[in-house]
Protein backbone atom coordinates (compact mmCIF):
# COMPACT_ATOMS: atom_id res chain seq x y z
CA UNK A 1 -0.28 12.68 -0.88
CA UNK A 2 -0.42 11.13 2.75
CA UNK A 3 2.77 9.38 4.34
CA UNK A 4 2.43 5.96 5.41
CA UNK A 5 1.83 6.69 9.54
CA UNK A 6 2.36 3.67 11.42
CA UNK A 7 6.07 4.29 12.48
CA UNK A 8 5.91 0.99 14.44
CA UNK A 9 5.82 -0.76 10.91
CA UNK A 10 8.05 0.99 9.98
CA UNK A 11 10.91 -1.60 9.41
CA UNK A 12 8.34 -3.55 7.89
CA UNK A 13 7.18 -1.65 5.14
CA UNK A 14 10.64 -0.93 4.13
CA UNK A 15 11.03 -4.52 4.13
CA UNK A 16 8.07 -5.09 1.48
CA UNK A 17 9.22 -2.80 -1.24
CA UNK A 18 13.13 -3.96 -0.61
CA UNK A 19 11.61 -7.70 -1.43
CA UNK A 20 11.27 -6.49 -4.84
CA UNK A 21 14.39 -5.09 -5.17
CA UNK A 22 15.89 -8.42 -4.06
CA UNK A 23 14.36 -10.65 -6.44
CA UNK A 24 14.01 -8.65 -9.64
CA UNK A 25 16.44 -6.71 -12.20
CA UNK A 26 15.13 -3.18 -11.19
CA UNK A 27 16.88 -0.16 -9.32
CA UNK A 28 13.54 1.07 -7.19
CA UNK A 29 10.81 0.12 -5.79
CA UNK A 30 7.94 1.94 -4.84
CA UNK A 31 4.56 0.71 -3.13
CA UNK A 32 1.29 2.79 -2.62
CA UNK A 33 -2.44 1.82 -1.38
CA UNK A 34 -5.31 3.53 -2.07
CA UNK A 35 -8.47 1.19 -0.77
CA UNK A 36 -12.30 2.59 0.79
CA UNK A 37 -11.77 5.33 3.13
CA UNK A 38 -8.24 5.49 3.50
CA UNK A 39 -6.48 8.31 2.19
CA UNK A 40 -3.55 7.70 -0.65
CA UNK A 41 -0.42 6.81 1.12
CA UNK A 42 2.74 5.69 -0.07
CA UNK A 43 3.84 2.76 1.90
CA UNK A 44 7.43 2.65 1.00
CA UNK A 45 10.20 3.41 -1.07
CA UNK A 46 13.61 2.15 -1.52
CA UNK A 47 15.52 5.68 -2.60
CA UNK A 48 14.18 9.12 -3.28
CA UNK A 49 13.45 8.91 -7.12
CA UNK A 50 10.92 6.18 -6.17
CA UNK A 51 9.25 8.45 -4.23
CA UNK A 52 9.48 11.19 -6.87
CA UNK A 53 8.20 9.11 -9.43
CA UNK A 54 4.75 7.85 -7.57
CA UNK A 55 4.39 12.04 -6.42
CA UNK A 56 4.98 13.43 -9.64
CA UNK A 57 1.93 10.75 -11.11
CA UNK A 58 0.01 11.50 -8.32
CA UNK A 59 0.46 15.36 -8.86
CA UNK A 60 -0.15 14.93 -12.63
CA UNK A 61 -3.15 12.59 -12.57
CA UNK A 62 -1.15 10.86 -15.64
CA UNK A 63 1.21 8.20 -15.51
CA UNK A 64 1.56 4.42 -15.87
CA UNK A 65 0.35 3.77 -12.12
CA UNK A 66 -3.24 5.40 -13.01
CA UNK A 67 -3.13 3.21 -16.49
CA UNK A 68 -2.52 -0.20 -14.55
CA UNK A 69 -5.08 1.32 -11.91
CA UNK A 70 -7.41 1.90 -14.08
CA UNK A 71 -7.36 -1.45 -16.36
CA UNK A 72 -6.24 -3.40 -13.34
CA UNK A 73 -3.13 -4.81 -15.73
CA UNK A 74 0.42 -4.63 -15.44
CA UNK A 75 2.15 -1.63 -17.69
CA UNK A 76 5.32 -2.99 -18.84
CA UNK A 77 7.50 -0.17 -20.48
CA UNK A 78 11.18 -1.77 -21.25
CA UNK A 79 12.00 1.74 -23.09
CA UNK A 80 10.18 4.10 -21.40
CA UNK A 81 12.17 7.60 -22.73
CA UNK A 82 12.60 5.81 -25.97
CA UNK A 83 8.36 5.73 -27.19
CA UNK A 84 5.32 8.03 -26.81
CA UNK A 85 3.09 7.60 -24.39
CA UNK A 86 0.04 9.37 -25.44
CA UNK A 87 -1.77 8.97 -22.41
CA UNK A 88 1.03 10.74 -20.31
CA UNK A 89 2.59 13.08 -21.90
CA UNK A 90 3.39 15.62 -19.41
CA UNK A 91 4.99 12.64 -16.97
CA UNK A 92 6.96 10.91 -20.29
CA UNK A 93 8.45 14.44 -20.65
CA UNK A 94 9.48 14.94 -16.77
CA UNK A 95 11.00 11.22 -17.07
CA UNK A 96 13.53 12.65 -19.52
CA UNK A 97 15.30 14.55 -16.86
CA UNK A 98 15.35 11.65 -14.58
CA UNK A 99 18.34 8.41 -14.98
CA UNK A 100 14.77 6.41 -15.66
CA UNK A 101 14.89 3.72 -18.75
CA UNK A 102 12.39 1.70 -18.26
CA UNK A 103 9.48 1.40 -15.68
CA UNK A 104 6.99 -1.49 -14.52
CA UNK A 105 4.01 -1.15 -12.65
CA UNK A 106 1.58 -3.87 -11.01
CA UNK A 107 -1.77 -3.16 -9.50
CA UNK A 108 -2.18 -4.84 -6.19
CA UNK A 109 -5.40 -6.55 -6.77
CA UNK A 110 -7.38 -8.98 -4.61
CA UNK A 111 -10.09 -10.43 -6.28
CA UNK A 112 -12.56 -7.22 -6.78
CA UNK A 113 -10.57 -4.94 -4.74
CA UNK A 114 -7.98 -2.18 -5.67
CA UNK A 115 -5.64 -2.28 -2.77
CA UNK A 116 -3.07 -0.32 -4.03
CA UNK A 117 0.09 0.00 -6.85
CA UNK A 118 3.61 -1.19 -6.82
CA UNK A 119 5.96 1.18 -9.11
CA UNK A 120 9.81 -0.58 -10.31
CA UNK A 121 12.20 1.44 -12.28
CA UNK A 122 15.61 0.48 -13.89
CA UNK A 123 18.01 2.74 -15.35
CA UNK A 124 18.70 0.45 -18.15
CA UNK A 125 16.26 -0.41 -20.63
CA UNK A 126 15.27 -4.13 -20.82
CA UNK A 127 12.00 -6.07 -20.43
CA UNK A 128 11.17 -8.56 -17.68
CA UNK A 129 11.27 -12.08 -18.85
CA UNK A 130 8.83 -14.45 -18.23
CA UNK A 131 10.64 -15.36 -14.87
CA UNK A 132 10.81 -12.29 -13.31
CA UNK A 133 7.26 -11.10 -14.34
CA UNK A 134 6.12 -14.03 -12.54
CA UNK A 135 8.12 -13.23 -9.50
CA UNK A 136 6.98 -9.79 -9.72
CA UNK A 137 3.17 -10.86 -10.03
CA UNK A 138 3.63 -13.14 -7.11
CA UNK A 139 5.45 -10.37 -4.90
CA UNK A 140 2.54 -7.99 -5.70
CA UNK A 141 0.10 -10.45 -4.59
CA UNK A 142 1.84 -11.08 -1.23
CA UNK A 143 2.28 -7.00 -0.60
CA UNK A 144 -1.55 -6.87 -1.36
CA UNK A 145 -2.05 -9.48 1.39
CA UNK A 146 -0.12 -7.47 3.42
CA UNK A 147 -1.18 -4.42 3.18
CA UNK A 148 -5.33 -5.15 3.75
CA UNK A 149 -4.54 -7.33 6.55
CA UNK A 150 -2.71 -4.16 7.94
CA UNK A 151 -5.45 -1.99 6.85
CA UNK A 152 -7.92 -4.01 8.89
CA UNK A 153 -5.98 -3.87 11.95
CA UNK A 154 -5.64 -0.26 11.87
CA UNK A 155 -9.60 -0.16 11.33
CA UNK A 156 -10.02 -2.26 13.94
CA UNK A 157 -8.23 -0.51 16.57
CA UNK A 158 -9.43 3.11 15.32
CA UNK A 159 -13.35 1.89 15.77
CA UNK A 160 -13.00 -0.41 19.15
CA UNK A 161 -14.07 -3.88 16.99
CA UNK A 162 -11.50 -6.59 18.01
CA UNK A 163 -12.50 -9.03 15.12
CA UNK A 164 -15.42 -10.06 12.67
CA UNK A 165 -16.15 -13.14 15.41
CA UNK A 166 -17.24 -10.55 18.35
CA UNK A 167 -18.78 -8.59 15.38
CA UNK A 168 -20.82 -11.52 13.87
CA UNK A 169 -22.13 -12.71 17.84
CA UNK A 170 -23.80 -9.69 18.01
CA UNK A 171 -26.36 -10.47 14.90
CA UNK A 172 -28.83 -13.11 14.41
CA UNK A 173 -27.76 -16.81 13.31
CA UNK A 174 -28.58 -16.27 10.31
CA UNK A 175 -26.00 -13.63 9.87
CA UNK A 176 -23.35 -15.47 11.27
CA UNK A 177 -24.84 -18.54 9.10
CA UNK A 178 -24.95 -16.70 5.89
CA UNK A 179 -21.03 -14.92 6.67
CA UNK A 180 -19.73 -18.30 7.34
CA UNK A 181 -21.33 -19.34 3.79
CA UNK A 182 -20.34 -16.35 2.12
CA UNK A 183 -16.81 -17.32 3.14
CA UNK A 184 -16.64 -20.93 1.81
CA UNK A 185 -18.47 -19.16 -1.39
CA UNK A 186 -15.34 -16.73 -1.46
CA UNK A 187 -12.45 -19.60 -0.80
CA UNK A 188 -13.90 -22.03 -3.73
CA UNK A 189 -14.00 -18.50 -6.19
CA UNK A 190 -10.61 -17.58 -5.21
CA UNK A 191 -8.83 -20.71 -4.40
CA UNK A 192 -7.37 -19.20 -1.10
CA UNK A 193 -8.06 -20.49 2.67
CA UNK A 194 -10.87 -19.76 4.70
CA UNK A 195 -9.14 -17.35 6.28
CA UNK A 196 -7.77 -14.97 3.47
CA UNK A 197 -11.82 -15.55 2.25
CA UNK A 198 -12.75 -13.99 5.07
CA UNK A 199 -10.38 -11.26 5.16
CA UNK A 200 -11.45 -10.83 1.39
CA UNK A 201 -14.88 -10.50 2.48
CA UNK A 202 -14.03 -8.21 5.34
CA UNK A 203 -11.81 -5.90 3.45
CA UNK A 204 -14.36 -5.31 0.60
CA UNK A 205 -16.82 -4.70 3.05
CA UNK A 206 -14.06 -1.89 4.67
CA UNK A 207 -13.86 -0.45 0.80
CA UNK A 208 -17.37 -0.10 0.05
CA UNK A 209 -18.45 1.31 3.66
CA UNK A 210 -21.11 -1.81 4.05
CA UNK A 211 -21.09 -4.14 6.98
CA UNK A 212 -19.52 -7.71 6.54
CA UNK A 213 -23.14 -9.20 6.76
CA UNK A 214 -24.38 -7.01 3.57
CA UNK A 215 -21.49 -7.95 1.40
CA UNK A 216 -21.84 -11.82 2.91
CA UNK A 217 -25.28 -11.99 1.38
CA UNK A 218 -24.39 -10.11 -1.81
CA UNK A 219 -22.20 -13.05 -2.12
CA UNK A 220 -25.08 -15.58 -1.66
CA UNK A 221 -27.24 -14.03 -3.71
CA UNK A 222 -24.25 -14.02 -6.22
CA UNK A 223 -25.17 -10.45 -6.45
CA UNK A 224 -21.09 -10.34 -6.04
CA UNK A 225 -18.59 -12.78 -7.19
CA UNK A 226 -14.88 -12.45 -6.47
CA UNK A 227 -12.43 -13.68 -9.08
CA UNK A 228 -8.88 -14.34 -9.19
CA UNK A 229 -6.39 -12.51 -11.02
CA UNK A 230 -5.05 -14.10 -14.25
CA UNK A 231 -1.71 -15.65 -13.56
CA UNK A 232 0.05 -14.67 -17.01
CA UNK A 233 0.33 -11.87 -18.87
């Protein structure tokens, strides 16, 4: 699995998985993105058996972080060495020679998009209570701001485009008419500001390799609708 490469950020990735560690009852944090092109990376890790936990998954191709991939969902395991897990068997039996009691994982989802996974561990058992799964839900949604505005920039700079406005002059008015609809379509769906809309808009293009303009009148055409995430669990 690919390292996180921009070393200038480096302080600042750091930064996003400590945040968890800060505000919730867990021992490790771990935070990978997987989203269109870009090649699996892990973004950061607070200690070493973070990082062993999201490479042994990602070896397996079993674990909790492809479950709440997959259903897009949280997976909340408060006893994690104490249960089977069925669909992981080979990573619930490598857990057992780890300090690991419990484990919680939260997709990073915008709207449609898979941006990536966040991976918490405690070495006590315990579940989150409503308070901290909220904090937790509301951290992963931040990180997955984070981490597609970064992607974009690194986009950005690797093709020569400086932003979507120099992109959108060079199409017809009716492009830039239909993005600019697209966008307040996008804001109203997902209750967010015309500029996270856009960046929305933007990073799904990114994902899908399609041009802003195609995924702008998808949107119109409410061929595509983005949705928000459900608040509770």
């Amino acid at each position: 699995m690919a390292k996180w490469t921009s070393t200038e950020d480096g302080v600042e990735n750091a930064a996003l998985c400590a945040h968890f560690l800060e505000a919730l009852p867990v021992n490790g944090a771990a935070v990978s993105v997987f989203v269109g092109a870009v090649p699996e990376a892990v973004v950061c890790a607070t200690d070493r058996l973070a990082a062993r936990l999201d490479e042994l998954q990602f070896d397996l191709g079993e674990g909790p972080r492809w479950e709440a991939a997959r259903t897009r969902l949280p997976v909340l395991e408060p006893r994690v060495q104490e249960v089977e897990h069925p669909l992981w068997p080979v990573f619930h039996m490598a857990l057992m020679d780890t300090t690991v009691k419990a484990l919680y994982v939260f997709p990073l989802t915008l709207g449609a998009l898979n941006v990536g996974i966040v991976e918490l561990y405690s070495t006590t058992t315990g579940a989150l209570d409503r308070t901290d799964r909220a904090k937790a839900l509301v951290l992963a949604n931040e990180a997955a701001w984070n981490l597609l505005d970064h992607l974009l920039q690194v986009q950005e700079a690797a093709t020569g485009e400086t932003s979507l406005t120099s992109q959108a002059s060079a199409e017809s008015p009716l492009s830039r008419r239909e993005i600019h609809q697209a966008t307040g379509m996008v804001l109203v769906q997902m209750n967010v500001t015309p500029t996270d809309a856009l960046l929305l808009l933007r990073a799904h293009a990114f994902a899908h390799g399609k041009t802003v303009r195609a995924i702008a009148g998808d949107v119109v055409a409410r061929r595509l609708q983005f949705s928000p995430e459900a608040e509770g669990l």
